[in-house]
N, C-alpha and C. Protein backbone atom coordinates (compact mmCIF):
# COMPACT_ATOMS: atom_id res chain seq x y z
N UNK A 1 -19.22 36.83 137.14
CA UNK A 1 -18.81 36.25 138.39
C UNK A 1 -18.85 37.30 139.51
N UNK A 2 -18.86 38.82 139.61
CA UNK A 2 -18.34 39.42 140.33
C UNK A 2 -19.59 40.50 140.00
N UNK A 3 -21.15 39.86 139.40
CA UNK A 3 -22.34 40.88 139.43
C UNK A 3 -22.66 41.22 141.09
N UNK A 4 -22.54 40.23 141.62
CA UNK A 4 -23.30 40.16 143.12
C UNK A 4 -22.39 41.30 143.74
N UNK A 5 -21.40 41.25 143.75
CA UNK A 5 -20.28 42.36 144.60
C UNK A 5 -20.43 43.84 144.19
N UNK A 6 -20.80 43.48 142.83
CA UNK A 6 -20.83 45.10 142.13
C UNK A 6 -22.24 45.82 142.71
N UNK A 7 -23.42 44.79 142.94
CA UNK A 7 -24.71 45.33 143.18
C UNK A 7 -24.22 45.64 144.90
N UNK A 8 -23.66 44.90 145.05
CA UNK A 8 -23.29 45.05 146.99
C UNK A 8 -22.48 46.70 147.45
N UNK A 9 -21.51 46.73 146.94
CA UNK A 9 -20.96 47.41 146.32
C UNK A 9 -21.83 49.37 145.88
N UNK A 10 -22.47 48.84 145.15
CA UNK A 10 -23.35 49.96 144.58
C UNK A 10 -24.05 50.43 146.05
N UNK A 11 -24.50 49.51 146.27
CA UNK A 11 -25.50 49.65 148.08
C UNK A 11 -24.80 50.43 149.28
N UNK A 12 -23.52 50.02 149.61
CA UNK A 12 -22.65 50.30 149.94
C UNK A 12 -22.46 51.96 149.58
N UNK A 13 -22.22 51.95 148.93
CA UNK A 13 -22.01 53.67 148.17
C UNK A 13 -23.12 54.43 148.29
N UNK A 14 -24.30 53.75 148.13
CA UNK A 14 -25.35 55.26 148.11
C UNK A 14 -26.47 55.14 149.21
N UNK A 15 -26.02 54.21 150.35
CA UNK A 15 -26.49 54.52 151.66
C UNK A 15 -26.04 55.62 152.35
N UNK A 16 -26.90 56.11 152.98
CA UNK A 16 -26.21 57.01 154.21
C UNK A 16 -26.10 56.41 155.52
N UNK A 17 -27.18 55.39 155.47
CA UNK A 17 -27.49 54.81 157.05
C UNK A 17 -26.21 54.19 157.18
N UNK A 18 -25.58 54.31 158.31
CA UNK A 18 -24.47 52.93 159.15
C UNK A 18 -24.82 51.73 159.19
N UNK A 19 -25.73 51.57 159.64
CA UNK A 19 -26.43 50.27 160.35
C UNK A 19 -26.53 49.26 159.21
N UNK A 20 -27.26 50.09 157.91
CA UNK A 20 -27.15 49.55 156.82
C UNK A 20 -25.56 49.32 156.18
N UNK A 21 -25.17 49.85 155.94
CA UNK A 21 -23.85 49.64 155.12
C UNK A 21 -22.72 48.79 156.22
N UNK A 22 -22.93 48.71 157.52
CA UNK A 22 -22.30 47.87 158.08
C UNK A 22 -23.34 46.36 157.46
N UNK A 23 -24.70 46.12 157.42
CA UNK A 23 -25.06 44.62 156.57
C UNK A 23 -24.54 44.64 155.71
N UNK A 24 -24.38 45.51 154.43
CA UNK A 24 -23.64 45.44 153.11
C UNK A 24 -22.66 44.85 153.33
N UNK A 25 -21.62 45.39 154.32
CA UNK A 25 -20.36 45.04 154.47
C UNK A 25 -20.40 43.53 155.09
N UNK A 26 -21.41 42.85 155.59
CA UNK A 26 -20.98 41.88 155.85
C UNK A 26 -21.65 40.39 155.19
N UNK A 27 -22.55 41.38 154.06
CA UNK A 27 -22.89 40.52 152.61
C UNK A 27 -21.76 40.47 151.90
N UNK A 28 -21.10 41.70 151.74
CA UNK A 28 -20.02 41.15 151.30
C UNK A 28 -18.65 40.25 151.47
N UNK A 29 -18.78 40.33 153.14
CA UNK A 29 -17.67 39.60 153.25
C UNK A 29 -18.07 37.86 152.95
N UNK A 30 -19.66 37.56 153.13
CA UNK A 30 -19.67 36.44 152.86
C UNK A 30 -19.22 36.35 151.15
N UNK A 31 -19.90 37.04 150.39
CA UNK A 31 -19.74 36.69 149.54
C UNK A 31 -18.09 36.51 148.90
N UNK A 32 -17.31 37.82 149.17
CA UNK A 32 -15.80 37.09 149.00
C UNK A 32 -15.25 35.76 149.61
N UNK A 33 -15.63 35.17 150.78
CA UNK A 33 -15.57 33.55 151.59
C UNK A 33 -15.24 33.15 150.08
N UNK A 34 -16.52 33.02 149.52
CA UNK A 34 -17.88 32.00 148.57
C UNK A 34 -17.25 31.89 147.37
N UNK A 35 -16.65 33.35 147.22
CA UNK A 35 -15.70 33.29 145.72
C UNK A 35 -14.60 32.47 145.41
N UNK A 36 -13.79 32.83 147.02
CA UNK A 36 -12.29 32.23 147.30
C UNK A 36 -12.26 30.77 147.44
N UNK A 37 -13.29 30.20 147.64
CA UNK A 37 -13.71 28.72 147.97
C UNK A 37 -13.70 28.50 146.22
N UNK A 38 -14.42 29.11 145.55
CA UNK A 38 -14.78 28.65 144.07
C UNK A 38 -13.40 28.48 143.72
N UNK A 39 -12.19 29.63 144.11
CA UNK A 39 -11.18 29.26 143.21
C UNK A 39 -10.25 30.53 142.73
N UNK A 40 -11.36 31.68 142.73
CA UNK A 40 -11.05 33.24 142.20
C UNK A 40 -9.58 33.26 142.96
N UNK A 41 -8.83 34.12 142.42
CA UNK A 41 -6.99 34.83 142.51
C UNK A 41 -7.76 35.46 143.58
N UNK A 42 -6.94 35.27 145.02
CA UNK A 42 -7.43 36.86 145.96
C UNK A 42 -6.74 37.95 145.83
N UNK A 43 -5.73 38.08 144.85
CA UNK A 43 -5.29 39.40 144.72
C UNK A 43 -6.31 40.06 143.50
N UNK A 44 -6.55 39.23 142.89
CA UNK A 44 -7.33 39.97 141.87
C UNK A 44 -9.08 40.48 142.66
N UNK A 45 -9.57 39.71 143.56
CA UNK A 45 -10.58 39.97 144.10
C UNK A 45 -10.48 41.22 145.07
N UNK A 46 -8.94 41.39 145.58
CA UNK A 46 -8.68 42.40 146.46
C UNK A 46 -9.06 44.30 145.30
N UNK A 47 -8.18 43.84 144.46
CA UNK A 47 -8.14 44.79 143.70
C UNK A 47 -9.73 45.49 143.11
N UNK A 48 -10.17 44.39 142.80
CA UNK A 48 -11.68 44.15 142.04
C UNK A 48 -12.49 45.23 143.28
N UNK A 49 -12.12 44.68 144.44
CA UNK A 49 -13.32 45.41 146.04
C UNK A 49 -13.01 46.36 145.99
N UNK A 50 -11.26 47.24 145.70
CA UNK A 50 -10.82 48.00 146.11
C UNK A 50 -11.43 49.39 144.74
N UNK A 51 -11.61 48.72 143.76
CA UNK A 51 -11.99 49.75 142.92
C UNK A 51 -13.56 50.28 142.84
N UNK A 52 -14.45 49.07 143.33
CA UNK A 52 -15.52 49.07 143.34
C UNK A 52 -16.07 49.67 144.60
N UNK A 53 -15.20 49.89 146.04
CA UNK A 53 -15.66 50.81 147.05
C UNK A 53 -15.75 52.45 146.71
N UNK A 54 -14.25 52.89 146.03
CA UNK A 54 -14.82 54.19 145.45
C UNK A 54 -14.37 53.88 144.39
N UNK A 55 -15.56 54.54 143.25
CA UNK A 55 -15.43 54.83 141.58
C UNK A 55 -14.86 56.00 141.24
N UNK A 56 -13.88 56.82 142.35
CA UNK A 56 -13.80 58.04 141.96
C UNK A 56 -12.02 57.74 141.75
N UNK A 57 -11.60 56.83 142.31
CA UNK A 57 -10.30 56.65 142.89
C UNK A 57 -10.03 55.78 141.34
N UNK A 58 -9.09 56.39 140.29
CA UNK A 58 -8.49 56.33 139.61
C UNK A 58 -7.48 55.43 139.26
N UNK A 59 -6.46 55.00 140.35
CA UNK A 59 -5.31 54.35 140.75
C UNK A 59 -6.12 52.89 140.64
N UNK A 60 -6.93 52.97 141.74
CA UNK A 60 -7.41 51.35 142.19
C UNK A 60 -7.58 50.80 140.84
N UNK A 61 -8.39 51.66 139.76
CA UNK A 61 -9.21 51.02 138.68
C UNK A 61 -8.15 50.50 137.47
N UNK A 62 -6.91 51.25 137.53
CA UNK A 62 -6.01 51.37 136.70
C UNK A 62 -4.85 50.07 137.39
N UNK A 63 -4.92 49.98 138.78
CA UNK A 63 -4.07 48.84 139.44
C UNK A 63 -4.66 47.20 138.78
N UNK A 64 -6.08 47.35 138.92
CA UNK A 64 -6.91 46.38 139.16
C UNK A 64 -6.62 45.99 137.20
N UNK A 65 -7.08 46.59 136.67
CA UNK A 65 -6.93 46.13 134.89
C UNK A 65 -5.60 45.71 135.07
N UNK A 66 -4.24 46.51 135.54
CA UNK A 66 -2.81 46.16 135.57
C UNK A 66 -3.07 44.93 135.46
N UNK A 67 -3.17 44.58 136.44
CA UNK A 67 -3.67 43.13 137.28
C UNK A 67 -3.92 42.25 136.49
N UNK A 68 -4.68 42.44 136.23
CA UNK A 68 -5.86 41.48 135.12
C UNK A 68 -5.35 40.94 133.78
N UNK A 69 -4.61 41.95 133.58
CA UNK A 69 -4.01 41.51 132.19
C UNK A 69 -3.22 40.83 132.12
N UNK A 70 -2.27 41.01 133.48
CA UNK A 70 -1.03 40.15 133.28
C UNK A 70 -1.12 38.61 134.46
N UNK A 71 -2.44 38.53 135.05
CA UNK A 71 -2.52 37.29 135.60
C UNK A 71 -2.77 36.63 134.22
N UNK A 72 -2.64 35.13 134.40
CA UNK A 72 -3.85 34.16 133.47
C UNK A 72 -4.23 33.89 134.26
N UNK A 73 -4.72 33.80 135.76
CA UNK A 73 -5.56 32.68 136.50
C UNK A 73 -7.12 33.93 136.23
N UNK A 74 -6.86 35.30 136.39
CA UNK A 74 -8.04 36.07 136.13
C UNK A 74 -8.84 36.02 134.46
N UNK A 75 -8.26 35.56 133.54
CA UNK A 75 -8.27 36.15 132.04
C UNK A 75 -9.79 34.83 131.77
């Protein structure tokens, strides 16, 4: 469910251009709309963006599983 964000995501990270990563950023915002309409938890989608902007940031990735485990609307 959440391939498209991860490839967006990835783009996002290993641009240098602005110009570009400001489109990324606003592929992605459609695409979170598109999710939230389907139904997806937005806290879990918050968490999900927040780990996937940096992979270096530890906390987010460790918040985001928190998360996950103890929703059922994510499982």
């Amino acid at each position: 469910m959440f391939s498209k964000l991860n490839n967006l995501y990835w783009f996002i990270r290993y641009t240098r251009n602005n110009s570009v990563k400001r489109k990324y950023y606003r592929y992605v915002e459609k695409e979170k709309k598109r999710l939230i309409e389907l139904g997806v938890d937005k806290e879990c989608l918050r968490l999900h963006c927040r780990s996937l902007s940096n992979s270096r940031n530890m906390h987010a990735e460790e918040s985001y599983q928190g998360y996950r485990s103890n929703c059922s609307a994510c499982r």
